[in-house]
N, C-alpha and C. Protein backbone atom coordinates (compact mmCIF):
# COMPACT_ATOMS: atom_id res chain seq x y z
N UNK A 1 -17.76 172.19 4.95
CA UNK A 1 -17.25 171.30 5.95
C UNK A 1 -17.62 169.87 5.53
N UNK A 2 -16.78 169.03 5.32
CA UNK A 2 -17.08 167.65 5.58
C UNK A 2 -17.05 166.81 6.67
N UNK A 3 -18.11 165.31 6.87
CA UNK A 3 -17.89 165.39 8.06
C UNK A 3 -17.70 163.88 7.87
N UNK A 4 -17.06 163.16 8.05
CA UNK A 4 -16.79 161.70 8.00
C UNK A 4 -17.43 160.85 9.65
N UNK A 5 -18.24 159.61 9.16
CA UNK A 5 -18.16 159.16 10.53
C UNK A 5 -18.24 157.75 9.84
N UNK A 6 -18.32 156.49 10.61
CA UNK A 6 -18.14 155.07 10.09
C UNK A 6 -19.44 154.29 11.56
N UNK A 7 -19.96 153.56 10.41
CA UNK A 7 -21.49 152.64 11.70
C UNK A 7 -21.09 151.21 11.33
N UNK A 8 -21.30 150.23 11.97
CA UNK A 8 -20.66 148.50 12.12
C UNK A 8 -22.12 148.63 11.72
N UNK A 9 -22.41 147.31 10.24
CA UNK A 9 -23.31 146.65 9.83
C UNK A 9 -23.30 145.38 10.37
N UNK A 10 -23.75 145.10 11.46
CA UNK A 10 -23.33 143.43 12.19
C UNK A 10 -23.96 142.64 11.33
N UNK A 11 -23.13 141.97 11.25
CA UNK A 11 -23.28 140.57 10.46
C UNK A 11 -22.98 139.21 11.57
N UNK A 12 -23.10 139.19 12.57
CA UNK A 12 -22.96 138.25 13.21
C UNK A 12 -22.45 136.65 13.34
N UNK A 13 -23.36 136.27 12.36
CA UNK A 13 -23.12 134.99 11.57
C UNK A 13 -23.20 134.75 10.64
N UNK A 14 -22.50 136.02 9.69
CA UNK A 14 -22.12 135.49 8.75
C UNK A 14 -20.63 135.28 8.76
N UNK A 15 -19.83 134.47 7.95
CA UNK A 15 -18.39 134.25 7.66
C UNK A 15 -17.61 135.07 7.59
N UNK A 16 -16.68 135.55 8.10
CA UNK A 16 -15.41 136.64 7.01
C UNK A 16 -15.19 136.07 6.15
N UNK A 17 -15.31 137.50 5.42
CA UNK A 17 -14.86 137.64 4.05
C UNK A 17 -14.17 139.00 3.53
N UNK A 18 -14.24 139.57 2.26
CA UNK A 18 -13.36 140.82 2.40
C UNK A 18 -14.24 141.90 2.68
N UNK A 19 -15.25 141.41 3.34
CA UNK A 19 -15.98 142.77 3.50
C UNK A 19 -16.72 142.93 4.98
N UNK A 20 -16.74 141.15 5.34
CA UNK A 20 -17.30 141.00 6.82
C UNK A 20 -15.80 140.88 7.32
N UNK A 21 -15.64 141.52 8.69
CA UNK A 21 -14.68 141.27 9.39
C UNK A 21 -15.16 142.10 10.98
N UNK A 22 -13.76 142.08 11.48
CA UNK A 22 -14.34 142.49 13.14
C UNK A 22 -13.71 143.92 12.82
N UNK A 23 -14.96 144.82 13.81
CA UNK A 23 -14.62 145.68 13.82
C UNK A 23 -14.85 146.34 15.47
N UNK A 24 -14.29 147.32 16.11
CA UNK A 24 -14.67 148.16 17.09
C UNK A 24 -15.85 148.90 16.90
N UNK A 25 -17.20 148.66 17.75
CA UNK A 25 -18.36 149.38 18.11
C UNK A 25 -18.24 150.28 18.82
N UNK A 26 -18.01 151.79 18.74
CA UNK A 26 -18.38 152.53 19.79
C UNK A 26 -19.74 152.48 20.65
N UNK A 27 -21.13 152.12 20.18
CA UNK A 27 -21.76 151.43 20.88
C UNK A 27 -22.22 150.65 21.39
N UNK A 28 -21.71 149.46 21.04
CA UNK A 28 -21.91 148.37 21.81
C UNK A 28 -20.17 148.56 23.06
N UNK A 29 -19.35 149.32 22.86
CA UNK A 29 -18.01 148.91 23.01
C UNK A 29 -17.57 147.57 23.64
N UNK A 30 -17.64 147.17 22.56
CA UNK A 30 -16.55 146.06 21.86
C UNK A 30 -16.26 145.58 20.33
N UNK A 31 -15.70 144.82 19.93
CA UNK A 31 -15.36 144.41 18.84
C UNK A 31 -16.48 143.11 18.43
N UNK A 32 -17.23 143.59 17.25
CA UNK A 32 -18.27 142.40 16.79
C UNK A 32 -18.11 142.53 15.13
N UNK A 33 -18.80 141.46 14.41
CA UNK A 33 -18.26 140.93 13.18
C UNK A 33 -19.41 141.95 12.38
N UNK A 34 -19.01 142.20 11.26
CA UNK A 34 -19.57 143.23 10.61
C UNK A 34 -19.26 143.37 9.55
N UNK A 35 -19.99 144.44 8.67
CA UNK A 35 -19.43 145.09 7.88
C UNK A 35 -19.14 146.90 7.94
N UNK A 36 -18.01 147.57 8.21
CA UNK A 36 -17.55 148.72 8.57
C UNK A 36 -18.03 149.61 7.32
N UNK A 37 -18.96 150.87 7.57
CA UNK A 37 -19.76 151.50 6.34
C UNK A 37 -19.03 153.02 7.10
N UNK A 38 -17.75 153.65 5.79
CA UNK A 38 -17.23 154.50 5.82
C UNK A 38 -18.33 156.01 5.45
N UNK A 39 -19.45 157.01 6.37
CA UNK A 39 -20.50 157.91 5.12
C UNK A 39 -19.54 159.21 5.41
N UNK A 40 -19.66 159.90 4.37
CA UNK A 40 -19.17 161.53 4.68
C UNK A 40 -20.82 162.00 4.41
N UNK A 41 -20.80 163.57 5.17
CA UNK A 41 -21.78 164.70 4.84
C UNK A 41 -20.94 165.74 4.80
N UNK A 42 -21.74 166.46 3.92
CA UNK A 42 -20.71 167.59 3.00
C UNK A 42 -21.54 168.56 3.07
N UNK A 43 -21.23 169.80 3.89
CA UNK A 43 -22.13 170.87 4.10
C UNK A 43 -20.82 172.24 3.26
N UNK A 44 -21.78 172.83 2.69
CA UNK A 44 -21.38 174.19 1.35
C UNK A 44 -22.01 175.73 1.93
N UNK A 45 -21.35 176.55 2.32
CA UNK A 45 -21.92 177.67 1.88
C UNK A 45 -20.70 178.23 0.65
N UNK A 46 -19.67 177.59 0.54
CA UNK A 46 -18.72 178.02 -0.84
C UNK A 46 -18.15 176.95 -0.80
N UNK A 47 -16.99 176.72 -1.89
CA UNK A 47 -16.51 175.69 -2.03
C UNK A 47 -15.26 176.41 -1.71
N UNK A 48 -14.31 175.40 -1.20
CA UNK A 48 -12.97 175.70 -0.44
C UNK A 48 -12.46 173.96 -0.73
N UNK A 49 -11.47 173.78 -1.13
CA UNK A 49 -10.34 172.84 -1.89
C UNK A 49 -9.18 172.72 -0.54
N UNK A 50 -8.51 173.76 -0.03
CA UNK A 50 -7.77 172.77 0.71
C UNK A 50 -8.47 172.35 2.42
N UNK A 51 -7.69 171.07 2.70
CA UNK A 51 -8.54 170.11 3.47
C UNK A 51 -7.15 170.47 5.10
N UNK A 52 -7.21 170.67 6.23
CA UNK A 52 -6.77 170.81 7.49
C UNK A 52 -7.54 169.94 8.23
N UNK A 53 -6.35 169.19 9.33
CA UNK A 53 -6.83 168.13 10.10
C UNK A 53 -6.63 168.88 11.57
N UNK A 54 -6.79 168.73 12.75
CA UNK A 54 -6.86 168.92 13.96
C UNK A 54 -6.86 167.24 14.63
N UNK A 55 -5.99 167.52 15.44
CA UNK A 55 -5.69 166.17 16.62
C UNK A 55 -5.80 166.80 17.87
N UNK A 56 -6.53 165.90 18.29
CA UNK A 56 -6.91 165.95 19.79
C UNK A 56 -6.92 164.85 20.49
N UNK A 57 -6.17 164.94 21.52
CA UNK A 57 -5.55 164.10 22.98
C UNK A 57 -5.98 163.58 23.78
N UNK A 58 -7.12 162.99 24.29
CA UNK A 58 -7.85 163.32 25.41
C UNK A 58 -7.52 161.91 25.97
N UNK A 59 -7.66 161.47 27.38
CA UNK A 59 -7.95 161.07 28.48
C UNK A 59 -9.64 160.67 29.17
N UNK A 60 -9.89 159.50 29.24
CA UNK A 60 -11.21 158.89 29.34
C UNK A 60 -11.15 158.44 30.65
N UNK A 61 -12.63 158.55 31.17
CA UNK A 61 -12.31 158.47 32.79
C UNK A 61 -11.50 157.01 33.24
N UNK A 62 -11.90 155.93 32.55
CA UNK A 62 -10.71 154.79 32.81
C UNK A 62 -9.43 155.06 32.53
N UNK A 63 -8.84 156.53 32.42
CA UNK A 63 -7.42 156.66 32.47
C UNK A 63 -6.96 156.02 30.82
N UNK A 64 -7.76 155.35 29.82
CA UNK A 64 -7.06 155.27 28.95
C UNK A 64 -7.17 156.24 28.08
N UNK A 65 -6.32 156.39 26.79
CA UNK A 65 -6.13 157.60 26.21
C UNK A 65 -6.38 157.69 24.84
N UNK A 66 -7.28 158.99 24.44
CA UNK A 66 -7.81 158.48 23.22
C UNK A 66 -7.66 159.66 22.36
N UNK A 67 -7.35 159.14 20.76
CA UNK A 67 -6.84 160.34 19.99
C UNK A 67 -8.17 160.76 18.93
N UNK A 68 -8.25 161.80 18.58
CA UNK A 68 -9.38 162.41 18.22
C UNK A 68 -9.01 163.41 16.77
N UNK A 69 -9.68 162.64 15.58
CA UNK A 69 -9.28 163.92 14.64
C UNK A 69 -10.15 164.17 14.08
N UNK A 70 -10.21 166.08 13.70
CA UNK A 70 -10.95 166.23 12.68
C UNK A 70 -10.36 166.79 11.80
N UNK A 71 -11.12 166.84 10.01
CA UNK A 71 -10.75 167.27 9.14
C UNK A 71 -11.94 168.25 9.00
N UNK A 72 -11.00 169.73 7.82
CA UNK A 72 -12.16 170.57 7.63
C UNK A 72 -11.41 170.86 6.56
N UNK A 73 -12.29 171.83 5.43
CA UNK A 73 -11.93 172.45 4.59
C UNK A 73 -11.58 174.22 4.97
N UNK A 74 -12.07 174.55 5.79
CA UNK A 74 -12.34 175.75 6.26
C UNK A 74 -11.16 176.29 6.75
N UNK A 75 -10.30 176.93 6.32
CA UNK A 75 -8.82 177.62 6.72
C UNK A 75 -8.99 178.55 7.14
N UNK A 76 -10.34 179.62 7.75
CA UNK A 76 -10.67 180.28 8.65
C UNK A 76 -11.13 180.12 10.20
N UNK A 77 -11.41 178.49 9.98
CA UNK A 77 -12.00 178.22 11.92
C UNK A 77 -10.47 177.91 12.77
N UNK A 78 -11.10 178.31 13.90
CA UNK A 78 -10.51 178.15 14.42
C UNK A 78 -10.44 176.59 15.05
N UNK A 79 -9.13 176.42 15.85
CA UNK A 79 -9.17 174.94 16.51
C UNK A 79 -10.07 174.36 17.77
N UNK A 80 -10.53 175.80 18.07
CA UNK A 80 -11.54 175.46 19.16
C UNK A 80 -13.37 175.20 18.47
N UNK A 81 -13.41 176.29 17.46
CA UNK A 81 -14.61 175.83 16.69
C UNK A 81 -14.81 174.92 16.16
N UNK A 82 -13.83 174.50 15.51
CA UNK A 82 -13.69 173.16 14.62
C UNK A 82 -14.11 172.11 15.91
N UNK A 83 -13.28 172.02 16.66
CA UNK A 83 -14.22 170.57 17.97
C UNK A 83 -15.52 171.39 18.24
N UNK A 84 -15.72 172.33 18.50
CA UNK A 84 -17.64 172.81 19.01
C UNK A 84 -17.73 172.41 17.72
N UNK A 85 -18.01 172.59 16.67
CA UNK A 85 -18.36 172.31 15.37
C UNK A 85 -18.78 170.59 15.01
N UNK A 86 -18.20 170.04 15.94
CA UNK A 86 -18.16 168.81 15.84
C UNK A 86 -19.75 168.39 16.35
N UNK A 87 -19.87 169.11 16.80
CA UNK A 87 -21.55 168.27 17.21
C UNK A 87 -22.78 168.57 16.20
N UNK A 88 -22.08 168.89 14.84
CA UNK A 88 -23.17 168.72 13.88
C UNK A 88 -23.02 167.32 13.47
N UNK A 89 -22.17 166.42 13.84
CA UNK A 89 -22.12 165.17 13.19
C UNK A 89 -23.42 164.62 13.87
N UNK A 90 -24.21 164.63 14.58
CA UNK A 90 -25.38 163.98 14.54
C UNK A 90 -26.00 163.90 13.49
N UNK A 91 -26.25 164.93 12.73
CA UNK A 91 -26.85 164.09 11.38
C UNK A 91 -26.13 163.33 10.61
N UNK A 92 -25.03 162.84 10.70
CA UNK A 92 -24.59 162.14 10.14
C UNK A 92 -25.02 160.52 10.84
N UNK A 93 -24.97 160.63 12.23
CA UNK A 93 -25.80 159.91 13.00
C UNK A 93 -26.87 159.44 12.75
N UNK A 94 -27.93 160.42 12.58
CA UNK A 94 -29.29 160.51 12.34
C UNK A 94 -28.93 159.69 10.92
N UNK A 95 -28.24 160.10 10.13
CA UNK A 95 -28.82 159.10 8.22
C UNK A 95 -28.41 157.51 8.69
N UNK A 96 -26.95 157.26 9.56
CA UNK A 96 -26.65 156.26 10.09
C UNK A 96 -27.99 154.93 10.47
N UNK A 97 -28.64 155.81 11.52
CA UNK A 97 -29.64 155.26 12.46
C UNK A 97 -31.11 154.93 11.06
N UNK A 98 -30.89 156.01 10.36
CA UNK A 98 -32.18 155.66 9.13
C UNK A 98 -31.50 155.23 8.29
N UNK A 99 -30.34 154.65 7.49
CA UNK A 99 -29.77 153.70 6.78
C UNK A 99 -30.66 152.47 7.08
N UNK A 100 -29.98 152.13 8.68
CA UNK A 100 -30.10 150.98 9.20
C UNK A 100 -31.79 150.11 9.41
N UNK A 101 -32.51 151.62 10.10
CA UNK A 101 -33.68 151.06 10.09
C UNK A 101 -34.98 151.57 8.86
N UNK A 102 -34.61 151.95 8.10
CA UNK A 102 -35.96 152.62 7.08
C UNK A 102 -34.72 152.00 5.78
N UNK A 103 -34.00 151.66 4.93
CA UNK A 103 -33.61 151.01 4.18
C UNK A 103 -33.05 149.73 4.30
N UNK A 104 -33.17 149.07 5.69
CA UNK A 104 -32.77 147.95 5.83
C UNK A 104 -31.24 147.71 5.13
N UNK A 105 -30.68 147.88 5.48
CA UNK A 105 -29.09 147.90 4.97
C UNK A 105 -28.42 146.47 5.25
N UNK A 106 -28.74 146.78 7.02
CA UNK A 106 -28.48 145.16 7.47
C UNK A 106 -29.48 144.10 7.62
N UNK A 107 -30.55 144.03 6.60
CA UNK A 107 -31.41 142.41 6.18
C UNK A 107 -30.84 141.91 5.06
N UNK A 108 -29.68 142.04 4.56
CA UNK A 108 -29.28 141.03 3.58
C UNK A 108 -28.60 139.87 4.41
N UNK A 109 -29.05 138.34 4.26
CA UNK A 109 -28.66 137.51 4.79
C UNK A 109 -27.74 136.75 3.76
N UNK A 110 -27.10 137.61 3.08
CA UNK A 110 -26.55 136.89 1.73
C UNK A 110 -24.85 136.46 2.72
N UNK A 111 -24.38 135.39 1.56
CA UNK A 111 -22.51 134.97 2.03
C UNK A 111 -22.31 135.51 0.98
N UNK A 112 -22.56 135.47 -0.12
CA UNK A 112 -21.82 136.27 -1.52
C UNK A 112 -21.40 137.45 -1.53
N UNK A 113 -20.01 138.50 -1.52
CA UNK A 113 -19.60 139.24 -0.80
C UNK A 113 -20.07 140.34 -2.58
N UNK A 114 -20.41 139.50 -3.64
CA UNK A 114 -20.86 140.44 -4.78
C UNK A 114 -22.31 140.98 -4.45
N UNK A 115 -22.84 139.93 -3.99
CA UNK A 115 -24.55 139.92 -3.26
C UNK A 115 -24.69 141.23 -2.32
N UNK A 116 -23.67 140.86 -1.13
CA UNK A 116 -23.73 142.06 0.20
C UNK A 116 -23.31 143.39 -0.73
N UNK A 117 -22.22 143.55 -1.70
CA UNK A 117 -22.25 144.80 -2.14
C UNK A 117 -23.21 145.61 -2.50
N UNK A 118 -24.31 144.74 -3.65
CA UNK A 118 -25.38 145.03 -4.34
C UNK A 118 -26.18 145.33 -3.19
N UNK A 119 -26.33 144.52 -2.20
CA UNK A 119 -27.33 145.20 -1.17
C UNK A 119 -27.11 146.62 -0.45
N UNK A 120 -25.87 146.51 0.14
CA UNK A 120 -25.74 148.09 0.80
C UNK A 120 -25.78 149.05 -0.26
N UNK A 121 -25.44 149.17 -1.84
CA UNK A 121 -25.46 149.58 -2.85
C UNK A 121 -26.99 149.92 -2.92
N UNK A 122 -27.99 149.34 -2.98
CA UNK A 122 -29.51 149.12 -3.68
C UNK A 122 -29.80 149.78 -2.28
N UNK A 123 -29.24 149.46 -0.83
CA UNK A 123 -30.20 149.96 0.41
C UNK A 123 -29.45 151.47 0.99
N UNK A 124 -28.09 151.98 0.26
CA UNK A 124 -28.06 153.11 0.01
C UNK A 124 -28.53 154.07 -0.96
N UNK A 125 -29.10 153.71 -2.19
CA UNK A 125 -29.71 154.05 -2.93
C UNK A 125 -31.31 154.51 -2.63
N UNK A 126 -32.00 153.58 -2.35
CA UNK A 126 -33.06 153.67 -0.55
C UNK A 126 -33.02 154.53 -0.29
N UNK A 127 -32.09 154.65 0.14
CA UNK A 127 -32.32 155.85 1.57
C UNK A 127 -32.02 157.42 1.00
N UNK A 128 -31.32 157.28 -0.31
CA UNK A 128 -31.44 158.68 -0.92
C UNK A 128 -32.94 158.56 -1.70
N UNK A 129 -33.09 157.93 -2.00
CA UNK A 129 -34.67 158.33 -2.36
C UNK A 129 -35.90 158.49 -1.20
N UNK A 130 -35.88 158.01 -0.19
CA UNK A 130 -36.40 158.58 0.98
C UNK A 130 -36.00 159.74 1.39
N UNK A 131 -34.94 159.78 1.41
CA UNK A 131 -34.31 161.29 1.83
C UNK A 131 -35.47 162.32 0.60
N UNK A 132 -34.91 161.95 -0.47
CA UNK A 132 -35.52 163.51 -1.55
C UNK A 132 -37.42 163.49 -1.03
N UNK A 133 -38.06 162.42 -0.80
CA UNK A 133 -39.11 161.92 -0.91
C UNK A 133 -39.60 163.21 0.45
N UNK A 134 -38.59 162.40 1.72
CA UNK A 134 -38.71 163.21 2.43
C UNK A 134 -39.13 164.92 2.81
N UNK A 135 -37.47 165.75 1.83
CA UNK A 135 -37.86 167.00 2.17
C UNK A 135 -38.58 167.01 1.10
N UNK A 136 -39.11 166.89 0.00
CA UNK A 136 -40.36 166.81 -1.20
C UNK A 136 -41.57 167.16 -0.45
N UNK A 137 -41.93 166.25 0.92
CA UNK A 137 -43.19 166.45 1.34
C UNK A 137 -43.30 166.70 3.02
N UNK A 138 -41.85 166.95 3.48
CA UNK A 138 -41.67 168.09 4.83
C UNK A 138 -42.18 166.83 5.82
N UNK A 139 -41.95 165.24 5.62
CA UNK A 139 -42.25 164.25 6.61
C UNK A 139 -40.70 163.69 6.92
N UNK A 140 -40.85 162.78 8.02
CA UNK A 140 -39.79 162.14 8.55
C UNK A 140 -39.84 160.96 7.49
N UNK A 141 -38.45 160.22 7.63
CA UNK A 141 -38.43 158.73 6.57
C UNK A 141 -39.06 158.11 7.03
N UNK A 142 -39.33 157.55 8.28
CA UNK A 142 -40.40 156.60 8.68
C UNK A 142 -41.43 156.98 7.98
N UNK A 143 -42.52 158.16 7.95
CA UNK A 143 -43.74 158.51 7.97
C UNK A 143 -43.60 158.26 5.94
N UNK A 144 -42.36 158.39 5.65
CA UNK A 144 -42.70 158.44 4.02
C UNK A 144 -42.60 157.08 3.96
N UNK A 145 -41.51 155.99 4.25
CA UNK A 145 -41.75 154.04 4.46
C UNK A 145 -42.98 154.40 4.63
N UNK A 146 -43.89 154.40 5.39
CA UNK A 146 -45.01 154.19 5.85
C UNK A 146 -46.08 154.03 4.84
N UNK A 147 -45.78 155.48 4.28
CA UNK A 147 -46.98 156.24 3.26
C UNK A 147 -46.65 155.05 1.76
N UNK A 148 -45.55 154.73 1.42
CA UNK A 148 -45.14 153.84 0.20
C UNK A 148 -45.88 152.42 0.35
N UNK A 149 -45.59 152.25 1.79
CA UNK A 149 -46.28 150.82 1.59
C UNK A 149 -47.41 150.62 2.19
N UNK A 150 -48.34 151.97 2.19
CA UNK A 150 -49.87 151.40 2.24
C UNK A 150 -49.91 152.15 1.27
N UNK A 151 -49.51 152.44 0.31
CA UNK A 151 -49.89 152.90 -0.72
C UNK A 151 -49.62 151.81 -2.16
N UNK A 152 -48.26 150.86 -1.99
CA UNK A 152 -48.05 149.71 -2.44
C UNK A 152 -49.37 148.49 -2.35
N UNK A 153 -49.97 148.44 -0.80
CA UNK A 153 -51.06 147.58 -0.81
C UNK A 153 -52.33 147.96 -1.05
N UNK A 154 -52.46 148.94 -1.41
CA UNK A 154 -53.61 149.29 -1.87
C UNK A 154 -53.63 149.12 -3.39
N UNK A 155 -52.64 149.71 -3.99
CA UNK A 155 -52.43 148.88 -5.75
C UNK A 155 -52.75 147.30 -5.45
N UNK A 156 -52.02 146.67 -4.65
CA UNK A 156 -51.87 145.26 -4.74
C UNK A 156 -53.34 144.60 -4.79
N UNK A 157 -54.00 145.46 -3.57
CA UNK A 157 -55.60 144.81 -3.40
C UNK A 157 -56.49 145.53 -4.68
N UNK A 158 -56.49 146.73 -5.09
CA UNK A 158 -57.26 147.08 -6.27
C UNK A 158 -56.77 146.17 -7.69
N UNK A 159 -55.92 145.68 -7.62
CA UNK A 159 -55.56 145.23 -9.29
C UNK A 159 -55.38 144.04 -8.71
């Protein structure tokens, strides 16, 4: 199963450019200046090649109307599993929420739109090495940030 979801890197004040622009927050709901970070998670018990979408219709209590899709690889679920299925995207959530705060994704205060690449580039890179670091030693990413940089100042003060 793959699972696509997209998180707004606010950039607030910085300029548009081709990479800052406005985007829709589902949590803040509204539209604020950003940069839009497309992640997939890709869960395997076999590999399966062709890809099926599902649309869904729904109605929000303000009466407006909102369309809903998912994609799967899985040509055995059904259309009702595939939406229950949908609430594994929290971890996709969860890397979202630790992108943001344990690789700092959004502290680049750069305008150079080659600069901001290299950063979400270098602070996604981050966060897969926290990740392995992570299940390596069965802690949360915070607790491994943590462990790196009192372990960084302790080199710093011995040498």
């Amino acid at each position: 199963m793959v699972i696509f979801d997209d998180s707004v890197l606010e950039k607030a004040y910085s300029k548009e450019n081709e990479m800052i622009c406005w985007h829709y927050d589902n949590s803040k709901q509204r539209e604020v200046k950003g940069i839009n970070l497309l992640t997939g998670l890709y869960f395997s018990n076999g590999i399966s090649i062709p890809v099926y979408i599902a649309k869904k219709v729904f109605i929000n209590e303000d009466d407006s109307k909102g369309i809903f899709y998912l994609i799967t690889s899985d040509s055995g679920l059904s259309y009702e599993k595939l939406f229950a299925s949908y609430q594994k995207r929290w971890k996709i959530e969860d890397s979202h929420r630790s992108i943001k705060q344990n690789a700092g994704i959004t502290k680049s205060q750069t305008k150079v739109v080659r600069i901001q690449s290299n950063h979400i580039f270098a602070s996604l890179c981050a966060f897969v090495k926290l990740e392995k670091l992570r299940v390596l030693n069965s802690a949360n990413q915070t607790g491994v940030r943590k462990w790196i940089y009192i372990n960084a100042q302790k080199k710093l003060w011995i040498s």
